[in-house]
C-alpha atoms as a PDB file:
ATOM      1  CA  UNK A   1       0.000   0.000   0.000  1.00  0.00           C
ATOM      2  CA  UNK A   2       3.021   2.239   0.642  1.00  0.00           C
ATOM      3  CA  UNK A   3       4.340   1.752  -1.936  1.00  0.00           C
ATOM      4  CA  UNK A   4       1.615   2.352  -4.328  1.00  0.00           C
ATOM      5  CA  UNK A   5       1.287   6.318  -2.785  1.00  0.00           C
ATOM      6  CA  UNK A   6       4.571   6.653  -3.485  1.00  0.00           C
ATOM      7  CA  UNK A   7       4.171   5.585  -7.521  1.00  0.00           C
ATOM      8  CA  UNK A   8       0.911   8.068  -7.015  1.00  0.00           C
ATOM      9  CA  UNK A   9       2.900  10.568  -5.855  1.00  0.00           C
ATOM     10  CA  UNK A  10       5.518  10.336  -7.863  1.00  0.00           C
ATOM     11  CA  UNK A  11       3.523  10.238 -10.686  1.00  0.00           C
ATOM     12  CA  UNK A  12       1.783  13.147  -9.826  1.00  0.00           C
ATOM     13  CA  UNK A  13       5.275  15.043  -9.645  1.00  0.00           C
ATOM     14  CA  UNK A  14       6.193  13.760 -13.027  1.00  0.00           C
ATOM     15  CA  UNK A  15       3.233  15.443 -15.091  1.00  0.00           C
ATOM     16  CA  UNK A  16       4.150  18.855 -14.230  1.00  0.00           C
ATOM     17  CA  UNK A  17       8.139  18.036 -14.581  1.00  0.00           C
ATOM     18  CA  UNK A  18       9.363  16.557 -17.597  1.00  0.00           C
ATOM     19  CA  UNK A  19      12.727  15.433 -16.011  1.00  0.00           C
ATOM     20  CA  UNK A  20      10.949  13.664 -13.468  1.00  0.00           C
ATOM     21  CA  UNK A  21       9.047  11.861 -15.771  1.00  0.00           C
ATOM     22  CA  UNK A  22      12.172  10.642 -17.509  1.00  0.00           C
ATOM     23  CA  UNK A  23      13.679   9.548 -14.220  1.00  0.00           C
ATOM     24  CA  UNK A  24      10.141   8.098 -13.600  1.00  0.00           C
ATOM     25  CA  UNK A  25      10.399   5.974 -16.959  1.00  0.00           C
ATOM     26  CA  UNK A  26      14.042   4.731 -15.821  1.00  0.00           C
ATOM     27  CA  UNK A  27      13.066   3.651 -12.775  1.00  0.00           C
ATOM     28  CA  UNK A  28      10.361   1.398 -13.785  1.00  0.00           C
ATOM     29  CA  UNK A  29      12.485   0.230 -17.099  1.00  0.00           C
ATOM     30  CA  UNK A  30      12.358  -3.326 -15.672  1.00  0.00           C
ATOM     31  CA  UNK A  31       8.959  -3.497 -15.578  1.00  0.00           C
ATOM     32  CA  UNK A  32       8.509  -1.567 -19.001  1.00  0.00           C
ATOM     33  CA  UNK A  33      10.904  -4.153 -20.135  1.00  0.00           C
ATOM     34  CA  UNK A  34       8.960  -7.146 -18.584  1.00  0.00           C
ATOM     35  CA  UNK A  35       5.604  -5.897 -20.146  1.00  0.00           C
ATOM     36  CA  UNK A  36       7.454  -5.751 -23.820  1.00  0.00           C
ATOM     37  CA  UNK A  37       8.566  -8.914 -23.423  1.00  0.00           C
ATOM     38  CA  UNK A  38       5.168 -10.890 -21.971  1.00  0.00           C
ATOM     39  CA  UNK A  39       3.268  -9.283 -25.540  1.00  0.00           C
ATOM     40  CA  UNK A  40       6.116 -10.421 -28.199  1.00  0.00           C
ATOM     41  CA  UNK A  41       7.161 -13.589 -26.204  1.00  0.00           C
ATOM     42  CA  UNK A  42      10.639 -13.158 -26.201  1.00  0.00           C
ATOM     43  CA  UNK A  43      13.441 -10.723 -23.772  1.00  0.00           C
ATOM     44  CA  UNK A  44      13.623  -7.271 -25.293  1.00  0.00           C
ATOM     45  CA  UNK A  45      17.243  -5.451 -25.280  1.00  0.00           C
ATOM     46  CA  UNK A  46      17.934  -1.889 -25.292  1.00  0.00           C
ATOM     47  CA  UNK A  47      17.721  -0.662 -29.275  1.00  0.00           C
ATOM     48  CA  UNK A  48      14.703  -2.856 -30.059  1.00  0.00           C
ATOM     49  CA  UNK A  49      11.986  -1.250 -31.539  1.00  0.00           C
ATOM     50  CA  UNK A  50       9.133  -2.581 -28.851  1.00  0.00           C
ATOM     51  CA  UNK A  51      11.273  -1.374 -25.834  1.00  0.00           C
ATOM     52  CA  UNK A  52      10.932   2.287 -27.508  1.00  0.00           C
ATOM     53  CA  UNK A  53       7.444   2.163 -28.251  1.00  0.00           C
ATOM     54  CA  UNK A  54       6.893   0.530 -25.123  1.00  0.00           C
ATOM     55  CA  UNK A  55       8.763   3.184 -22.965  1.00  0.00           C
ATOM     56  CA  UNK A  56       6.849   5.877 -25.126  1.00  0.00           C
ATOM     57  CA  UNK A  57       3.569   4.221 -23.920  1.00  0.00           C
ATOM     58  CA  UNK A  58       4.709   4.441 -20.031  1.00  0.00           C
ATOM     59  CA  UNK A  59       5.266   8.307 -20.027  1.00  0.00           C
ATOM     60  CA  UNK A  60       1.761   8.381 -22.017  1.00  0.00           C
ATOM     61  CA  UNK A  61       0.212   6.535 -19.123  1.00  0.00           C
ATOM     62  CA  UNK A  62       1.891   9.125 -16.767  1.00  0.00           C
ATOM     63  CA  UNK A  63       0.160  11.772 -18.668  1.00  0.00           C
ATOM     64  CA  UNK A  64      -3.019  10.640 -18.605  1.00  0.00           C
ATOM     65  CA  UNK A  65      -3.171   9.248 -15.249  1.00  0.00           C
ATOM     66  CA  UNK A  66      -6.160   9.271 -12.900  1.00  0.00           C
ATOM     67  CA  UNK A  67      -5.877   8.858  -9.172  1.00  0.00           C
ATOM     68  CA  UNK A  68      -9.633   8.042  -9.542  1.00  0.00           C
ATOM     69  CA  UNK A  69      -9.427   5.275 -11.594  1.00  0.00           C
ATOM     70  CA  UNK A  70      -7.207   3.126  -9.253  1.00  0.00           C
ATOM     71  CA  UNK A  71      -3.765   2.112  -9.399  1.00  0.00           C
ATOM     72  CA  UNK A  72      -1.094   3.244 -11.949  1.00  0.00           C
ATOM     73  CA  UNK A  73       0.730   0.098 -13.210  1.00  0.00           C
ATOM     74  CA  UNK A  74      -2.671  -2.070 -14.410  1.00  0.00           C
ATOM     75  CA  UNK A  75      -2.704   1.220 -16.951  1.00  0.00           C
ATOM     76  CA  UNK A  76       0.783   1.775 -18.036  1.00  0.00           C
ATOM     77  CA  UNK A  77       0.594  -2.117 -18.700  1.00  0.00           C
ATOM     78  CA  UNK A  78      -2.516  -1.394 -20.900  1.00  0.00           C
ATOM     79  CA  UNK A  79      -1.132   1.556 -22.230  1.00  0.00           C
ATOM     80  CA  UNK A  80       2.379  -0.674 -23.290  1.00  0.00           C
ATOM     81  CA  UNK A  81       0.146  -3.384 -24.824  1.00  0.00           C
ATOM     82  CA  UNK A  82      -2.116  -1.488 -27.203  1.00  0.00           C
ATOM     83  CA  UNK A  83       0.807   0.519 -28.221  1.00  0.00           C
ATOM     84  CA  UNK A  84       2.602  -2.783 -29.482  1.00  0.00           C
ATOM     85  CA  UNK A  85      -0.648  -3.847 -30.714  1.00  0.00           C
ATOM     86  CA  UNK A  86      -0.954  -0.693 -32.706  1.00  0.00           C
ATOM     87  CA  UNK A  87       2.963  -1.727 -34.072  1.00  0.00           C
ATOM     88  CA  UNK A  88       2.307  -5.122 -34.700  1.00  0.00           C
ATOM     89  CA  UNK A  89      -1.086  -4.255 -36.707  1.00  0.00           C
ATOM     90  CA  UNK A  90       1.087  -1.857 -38.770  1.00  0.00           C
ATOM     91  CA  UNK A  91       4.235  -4.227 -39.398  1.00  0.00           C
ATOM     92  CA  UNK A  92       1.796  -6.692 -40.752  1.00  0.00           C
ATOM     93  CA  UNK A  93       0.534  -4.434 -43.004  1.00  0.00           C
ATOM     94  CA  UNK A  94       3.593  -3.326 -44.459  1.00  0.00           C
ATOM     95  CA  UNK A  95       5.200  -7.050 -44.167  1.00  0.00           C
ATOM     96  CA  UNK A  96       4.799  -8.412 -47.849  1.00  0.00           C
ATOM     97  CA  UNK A  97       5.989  -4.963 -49.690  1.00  0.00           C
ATOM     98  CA  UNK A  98       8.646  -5.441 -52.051  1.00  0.00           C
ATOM     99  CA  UNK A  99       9.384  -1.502 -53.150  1.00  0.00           C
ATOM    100  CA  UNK A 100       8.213   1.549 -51.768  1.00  0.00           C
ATOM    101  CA  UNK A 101       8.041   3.201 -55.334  1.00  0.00           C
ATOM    102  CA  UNK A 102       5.328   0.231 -56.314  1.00  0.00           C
ATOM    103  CA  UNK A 103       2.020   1.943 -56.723  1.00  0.00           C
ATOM    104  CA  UNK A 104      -1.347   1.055 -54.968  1.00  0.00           C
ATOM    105  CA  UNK A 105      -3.800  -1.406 -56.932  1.00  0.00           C
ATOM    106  CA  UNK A 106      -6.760   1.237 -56.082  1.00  0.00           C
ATOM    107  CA  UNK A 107      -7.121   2.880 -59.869  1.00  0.00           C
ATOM    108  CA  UNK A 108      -7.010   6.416 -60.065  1.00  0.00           C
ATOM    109  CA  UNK A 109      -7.555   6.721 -56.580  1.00  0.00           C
ATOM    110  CA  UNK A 110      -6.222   7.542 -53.275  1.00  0.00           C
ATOM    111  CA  UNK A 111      -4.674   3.690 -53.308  1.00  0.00           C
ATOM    112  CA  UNK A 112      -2.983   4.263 -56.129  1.00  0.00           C
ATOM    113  CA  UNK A 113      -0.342   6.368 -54.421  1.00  0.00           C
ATOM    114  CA  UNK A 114       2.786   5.239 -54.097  1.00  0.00           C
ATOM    115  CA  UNK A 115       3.853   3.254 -51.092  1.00  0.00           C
ATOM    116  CA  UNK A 116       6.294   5.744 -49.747  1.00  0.00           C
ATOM    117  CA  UNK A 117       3.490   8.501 -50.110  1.00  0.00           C
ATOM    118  CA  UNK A 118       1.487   6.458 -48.100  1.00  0.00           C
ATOM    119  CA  UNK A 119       3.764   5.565 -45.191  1.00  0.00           C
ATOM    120  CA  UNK A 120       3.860   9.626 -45.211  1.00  0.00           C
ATOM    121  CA  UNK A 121       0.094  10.036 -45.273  1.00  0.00           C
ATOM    122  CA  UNK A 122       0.093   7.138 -42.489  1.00  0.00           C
ATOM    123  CA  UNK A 123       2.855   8.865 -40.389  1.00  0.00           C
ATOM    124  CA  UNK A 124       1.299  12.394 -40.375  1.00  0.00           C
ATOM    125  CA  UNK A 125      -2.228  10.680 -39.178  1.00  0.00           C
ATOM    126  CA  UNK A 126       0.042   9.123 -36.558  1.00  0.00           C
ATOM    127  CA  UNK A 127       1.562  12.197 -35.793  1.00  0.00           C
ATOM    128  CA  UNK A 128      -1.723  13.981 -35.954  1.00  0.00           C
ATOM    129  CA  UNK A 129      -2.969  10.971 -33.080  1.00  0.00           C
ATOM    130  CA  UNK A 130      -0.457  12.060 -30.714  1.00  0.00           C
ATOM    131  CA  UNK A 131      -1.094  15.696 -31.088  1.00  0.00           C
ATOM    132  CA  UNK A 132      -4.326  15.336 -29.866  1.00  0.00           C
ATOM    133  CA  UNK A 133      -3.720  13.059 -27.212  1.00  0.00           C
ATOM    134  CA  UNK A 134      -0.718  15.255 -26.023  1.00  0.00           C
ATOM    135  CA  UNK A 135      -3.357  18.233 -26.278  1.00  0.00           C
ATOM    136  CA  UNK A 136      -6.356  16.629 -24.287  1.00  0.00           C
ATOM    137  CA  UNK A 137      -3.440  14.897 -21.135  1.00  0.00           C
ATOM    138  CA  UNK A 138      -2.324  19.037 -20.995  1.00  0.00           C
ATOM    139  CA  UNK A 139      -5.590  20.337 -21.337  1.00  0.00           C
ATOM    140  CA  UNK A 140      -6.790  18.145 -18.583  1.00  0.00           C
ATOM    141  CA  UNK A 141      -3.733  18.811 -15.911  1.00  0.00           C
ATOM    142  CA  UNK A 142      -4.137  22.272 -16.588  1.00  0.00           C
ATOM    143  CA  UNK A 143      -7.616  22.271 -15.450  1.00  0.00           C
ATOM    144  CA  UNK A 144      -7.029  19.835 -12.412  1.00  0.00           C
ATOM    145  CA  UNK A 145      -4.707  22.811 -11.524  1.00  0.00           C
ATOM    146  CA  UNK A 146      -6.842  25.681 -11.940  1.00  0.00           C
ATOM    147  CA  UNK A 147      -9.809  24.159 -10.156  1.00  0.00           C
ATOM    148  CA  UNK A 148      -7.232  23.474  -6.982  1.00  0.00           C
ATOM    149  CA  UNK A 149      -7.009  26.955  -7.353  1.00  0.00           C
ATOM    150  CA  UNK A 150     -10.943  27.451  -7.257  1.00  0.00           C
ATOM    151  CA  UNK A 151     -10.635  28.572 -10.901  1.00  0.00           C
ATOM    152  CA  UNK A 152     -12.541  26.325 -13.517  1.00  0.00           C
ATOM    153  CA  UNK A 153     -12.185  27.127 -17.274  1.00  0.00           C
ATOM    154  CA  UNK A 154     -15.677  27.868 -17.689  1.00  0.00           C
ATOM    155  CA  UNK A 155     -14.792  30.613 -15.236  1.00  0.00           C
ATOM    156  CA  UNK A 156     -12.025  31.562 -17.882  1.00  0.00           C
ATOM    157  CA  UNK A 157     -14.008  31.692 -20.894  1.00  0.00           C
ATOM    158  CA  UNK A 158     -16.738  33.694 -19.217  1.00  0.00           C
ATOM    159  CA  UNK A 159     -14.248  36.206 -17.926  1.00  0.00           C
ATOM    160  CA  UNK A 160     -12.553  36.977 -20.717  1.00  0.00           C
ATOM    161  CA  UNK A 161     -11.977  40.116 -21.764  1.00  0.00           C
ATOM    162  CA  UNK A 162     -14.553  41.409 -24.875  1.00  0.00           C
ATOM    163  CA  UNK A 163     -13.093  44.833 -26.070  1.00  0.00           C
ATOM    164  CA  UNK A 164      -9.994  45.870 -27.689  1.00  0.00           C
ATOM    165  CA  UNK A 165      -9.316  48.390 -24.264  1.00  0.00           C
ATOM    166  CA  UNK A 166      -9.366  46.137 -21.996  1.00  0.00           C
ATOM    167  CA  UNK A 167      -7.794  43.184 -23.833  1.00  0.00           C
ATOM    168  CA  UNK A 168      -4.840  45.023 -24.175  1.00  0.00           C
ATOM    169  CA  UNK A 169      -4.325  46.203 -20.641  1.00  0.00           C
ATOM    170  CA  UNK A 170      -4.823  42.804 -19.739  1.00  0.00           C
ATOM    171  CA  UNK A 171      -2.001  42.139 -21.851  1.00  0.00           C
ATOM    172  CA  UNK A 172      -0.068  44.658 -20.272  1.00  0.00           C
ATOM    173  CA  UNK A 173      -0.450  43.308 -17.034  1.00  0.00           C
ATOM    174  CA  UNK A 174       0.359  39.822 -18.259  1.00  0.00           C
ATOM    175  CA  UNK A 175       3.717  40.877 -20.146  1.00  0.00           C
ATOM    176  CA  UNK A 176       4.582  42.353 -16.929  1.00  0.00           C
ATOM    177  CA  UNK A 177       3.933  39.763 -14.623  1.00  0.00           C
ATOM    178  CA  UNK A 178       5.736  37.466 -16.988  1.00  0.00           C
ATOM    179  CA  UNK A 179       9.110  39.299 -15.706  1.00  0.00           C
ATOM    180  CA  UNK A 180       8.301  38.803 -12.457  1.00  0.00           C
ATOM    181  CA  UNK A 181       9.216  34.690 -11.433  1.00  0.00           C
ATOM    182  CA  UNK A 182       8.282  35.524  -7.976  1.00  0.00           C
ATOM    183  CA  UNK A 183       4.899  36.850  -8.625  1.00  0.00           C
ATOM    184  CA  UNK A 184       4.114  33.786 -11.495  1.00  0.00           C
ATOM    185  CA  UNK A 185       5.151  31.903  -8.103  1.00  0.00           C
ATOM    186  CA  UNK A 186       2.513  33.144  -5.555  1.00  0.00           C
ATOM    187  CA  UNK A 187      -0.520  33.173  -8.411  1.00  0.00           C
ATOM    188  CA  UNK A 188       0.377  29.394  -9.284  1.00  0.00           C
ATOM    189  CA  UNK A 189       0.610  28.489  -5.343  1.00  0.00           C
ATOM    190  CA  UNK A 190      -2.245  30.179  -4.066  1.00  0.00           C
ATOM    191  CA  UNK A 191      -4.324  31.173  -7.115  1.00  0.00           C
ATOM    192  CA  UNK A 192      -4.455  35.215  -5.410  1.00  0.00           C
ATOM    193  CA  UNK A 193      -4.083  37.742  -8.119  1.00  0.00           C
ATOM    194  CA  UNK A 194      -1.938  41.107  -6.904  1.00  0.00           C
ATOM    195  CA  UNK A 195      -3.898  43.537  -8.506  1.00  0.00           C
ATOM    196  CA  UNK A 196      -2.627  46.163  -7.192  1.00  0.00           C
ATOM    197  CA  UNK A 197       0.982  45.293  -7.779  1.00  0.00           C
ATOM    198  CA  UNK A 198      -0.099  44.503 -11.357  1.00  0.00           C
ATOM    199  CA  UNK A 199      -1.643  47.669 -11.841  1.00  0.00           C
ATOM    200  CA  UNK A 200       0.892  49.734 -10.584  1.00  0.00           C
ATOM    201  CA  UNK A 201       3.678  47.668 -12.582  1.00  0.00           C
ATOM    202  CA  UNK A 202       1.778  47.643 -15.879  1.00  0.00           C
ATOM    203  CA  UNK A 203       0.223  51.334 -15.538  1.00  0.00           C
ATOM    204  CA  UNK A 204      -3.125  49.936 -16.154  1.00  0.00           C
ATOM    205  CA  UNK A 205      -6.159  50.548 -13.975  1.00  0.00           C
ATOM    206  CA  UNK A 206      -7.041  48.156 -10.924  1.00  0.00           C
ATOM    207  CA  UNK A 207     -10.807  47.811 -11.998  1.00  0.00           C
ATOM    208  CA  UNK A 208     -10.258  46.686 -15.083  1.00  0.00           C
ATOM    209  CA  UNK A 209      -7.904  44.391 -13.968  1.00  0.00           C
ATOM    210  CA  UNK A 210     -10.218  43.353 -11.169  1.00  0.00           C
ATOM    211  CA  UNK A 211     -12.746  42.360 -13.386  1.00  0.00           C
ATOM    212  CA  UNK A 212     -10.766  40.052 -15.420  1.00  0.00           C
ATOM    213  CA  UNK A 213      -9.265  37.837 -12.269  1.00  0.00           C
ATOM    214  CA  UNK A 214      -9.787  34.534 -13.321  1.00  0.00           C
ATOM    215  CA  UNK A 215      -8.744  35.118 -16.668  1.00  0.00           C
ATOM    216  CA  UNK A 216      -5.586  36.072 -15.620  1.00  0.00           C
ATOM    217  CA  UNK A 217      -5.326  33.768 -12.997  1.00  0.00           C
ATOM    218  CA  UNK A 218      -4.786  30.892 -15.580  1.00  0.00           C
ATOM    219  CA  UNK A 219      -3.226  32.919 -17.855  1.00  0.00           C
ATOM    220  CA  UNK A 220      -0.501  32.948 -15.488  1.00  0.00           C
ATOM    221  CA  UNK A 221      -0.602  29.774 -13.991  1.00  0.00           C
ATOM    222  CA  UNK A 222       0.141  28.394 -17.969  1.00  0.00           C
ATOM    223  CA  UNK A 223       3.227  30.399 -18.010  1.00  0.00           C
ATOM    224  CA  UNK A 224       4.353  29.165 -15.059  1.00  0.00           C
ATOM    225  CA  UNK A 225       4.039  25.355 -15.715  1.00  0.00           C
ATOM    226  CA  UNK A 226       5.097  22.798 -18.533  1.00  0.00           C
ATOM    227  CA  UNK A 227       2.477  23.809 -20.670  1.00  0.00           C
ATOM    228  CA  UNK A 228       4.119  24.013 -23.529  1.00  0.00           C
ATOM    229  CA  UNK A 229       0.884  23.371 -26.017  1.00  0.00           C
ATOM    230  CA  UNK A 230      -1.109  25.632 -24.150  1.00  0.00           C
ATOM    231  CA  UNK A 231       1.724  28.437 -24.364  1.00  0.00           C
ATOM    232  CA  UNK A 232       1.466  28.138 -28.075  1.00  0.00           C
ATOM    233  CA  UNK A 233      -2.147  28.953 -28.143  1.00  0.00           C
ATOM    234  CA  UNK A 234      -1.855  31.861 -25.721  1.00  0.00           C
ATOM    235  CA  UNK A 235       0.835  33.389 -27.987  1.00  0.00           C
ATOM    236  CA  UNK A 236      -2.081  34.641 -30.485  1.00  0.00           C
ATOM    237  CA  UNK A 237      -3.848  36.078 -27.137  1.00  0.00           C
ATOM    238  CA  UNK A 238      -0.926  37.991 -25.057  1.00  0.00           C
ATOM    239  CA  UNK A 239       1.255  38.521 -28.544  1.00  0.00           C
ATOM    240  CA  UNK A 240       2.096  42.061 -29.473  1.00  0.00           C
ATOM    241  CA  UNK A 241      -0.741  42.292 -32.453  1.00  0.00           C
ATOM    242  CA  UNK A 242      -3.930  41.704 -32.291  1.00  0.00           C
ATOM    243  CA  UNK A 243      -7.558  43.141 -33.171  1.00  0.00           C
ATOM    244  CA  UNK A 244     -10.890  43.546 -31.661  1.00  0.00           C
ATOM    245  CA  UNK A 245     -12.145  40.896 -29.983  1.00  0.00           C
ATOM    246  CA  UNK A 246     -15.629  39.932 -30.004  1.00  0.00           C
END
C-alpha cells in the first residue's frame, strides 16, 4: 500500500516536470521491459523497436493518469500493450511490400499512391494521433490545476476580456507579470491575483484588472508550468498584435 502512494505521488510530480518523468520511466524500465517482453514472447534489449514504443507508452500513461481510476501500473501495462498492438497491426501491413516506389492497386484513386506517399500520409495521421492526445493529457492537468485553485475554465471563458481596451491592458499586465518569477510563483501556489501590484507595474487601472481575475489567474498559472501546447495557443492572445475581440 506504501508503496503504491509513493508511484501516485511520484507520478503526480512527473506530469508537471518533464525530467521527473524521464527519471520516472528509468526507474520502472524493468517493468517496461517485462511488459514488452510478456506481448512479443521473447526478452527485449535496449535498441529494439518494442522497448521504444513501449517506454513511449509508459510516459503516455503518466500523462493521462487518474488517481480516480485506481492504481497506476494495471494502466501503463494497458497503455504498453495497445501501443505494441498498434505496431504489430502496422508491421503486418507493411510485411509483404517489395518496393516503396510500387504503386497502390486502387485505380485512379487515393490507393494508387505510391507506397512511400502512403507511409507519409500514415505517419502524419500518426503524428496527428499524438497531437491530440498530447493536447487533451495538458488540457486536462491544466484544469485539475486551476480548479485546486478554485478557478474552472468555464470561469475563464466567461471572464474573458470582450473589447480591444481592456484586452490590451490585460495584456499589459500579463507581459509584466511574466518578468516577475516571484509573482508567477505566488498566483500558481495560491491562485491570489496582486492587482494592485499589477496595476501599478503595468500602468493599467485596478478595476479593469479586477474584473478580469480569473482570466488572468490561468493565464498565469500556464506560463508558469510545462504547458508548452497551451503556451502556443496563448501566444495569439498575449502577442504584441492583435484586433478587436468579439
Amino acid at each position: 500500500m506504501r508503496r503504491d502512494k509513493d508511484l501516485t505521488a511520484r507520478v503526480r510530480a512527473a506530469k508537471g516536470d518533464a525530467r521527473a518523468a524521464d527519471g520516472l520511466v528509468r526507474a520502472y524500465l524493468p517493468f517496461i521491459k517485462a511488459e514488452a517482453a510478456r506481448f512479443v514472447g521473447h526478452p527485449v534489449r535496449e535498441g529494439d523497436d518494442e522497448l521504444g514504443i513501449a517506454m513511449f507508452a509508459f510516459h503516455e500513461a503518466v500523462l493521462a493518469y487518474d488517481e480516480a481510476r485506481g492504481a497506476f501500473l494495471p494502466l501503463a501495462a494497458m497503455s504498453v500493450r495497445n501501443r505494441l498492438i498498434d505496431y504489430r497491426r502496422r508491421e503486418r501491413r507493411h510485411a509483404e511490400v517489395t518496393s516503396l516506389d510500387e504503386p497502390g492497386h486502387g485505380g485512379d484513386g487515393e490507393d494508387a499512391r505510391p507506397l512511400v506517399e502512403r507511409i507519409a500520409s500514415e505517419r502524419d495521421e500518426i503524428s496527428e494521433r499524438e497531437a491530440r492526445r498530447a493536447s487533451r493529457a495538458e488540457i486536462a492537468e491544466f484544469a485539475a490545476q486551476l480548479e485546486g485553485l478554485g478557478v474552472s475554465l468555464s470561469d475563464v471563458a466567461e471572464n474573458s476580456p470582450r473589447q480591444r481596451r481592456t484586452l490590451e491592458a490585460c495584456r499589459s499586465a500579463l507581459a509584466y507579470a511574466r518578468g516577475r518569477q516571484d509573482l508567477l510563483d505566488r498566483v500558481a501556489q495560491t491562485g491570489k491575483l496582486p492587482i494592485a501590484e499589477l496595476a501599478r507595474g503595468a500602468g493599467v487601472e485596478r478595476k479593469t484588472l479586477e474584473r478580469h481575475r480569473r482570466y488572468l489567474v490561468a493565464l498565469l498559472v500556464a506560463y508558469t508550468n510545462g504547458y508548452d501546447i497551451i503556451r502556443g495557443h496563448l501566444c495569439k492572445i498575449v502577442g504584441p498584435t492583435g484586433g478587436d475581440v468579439r
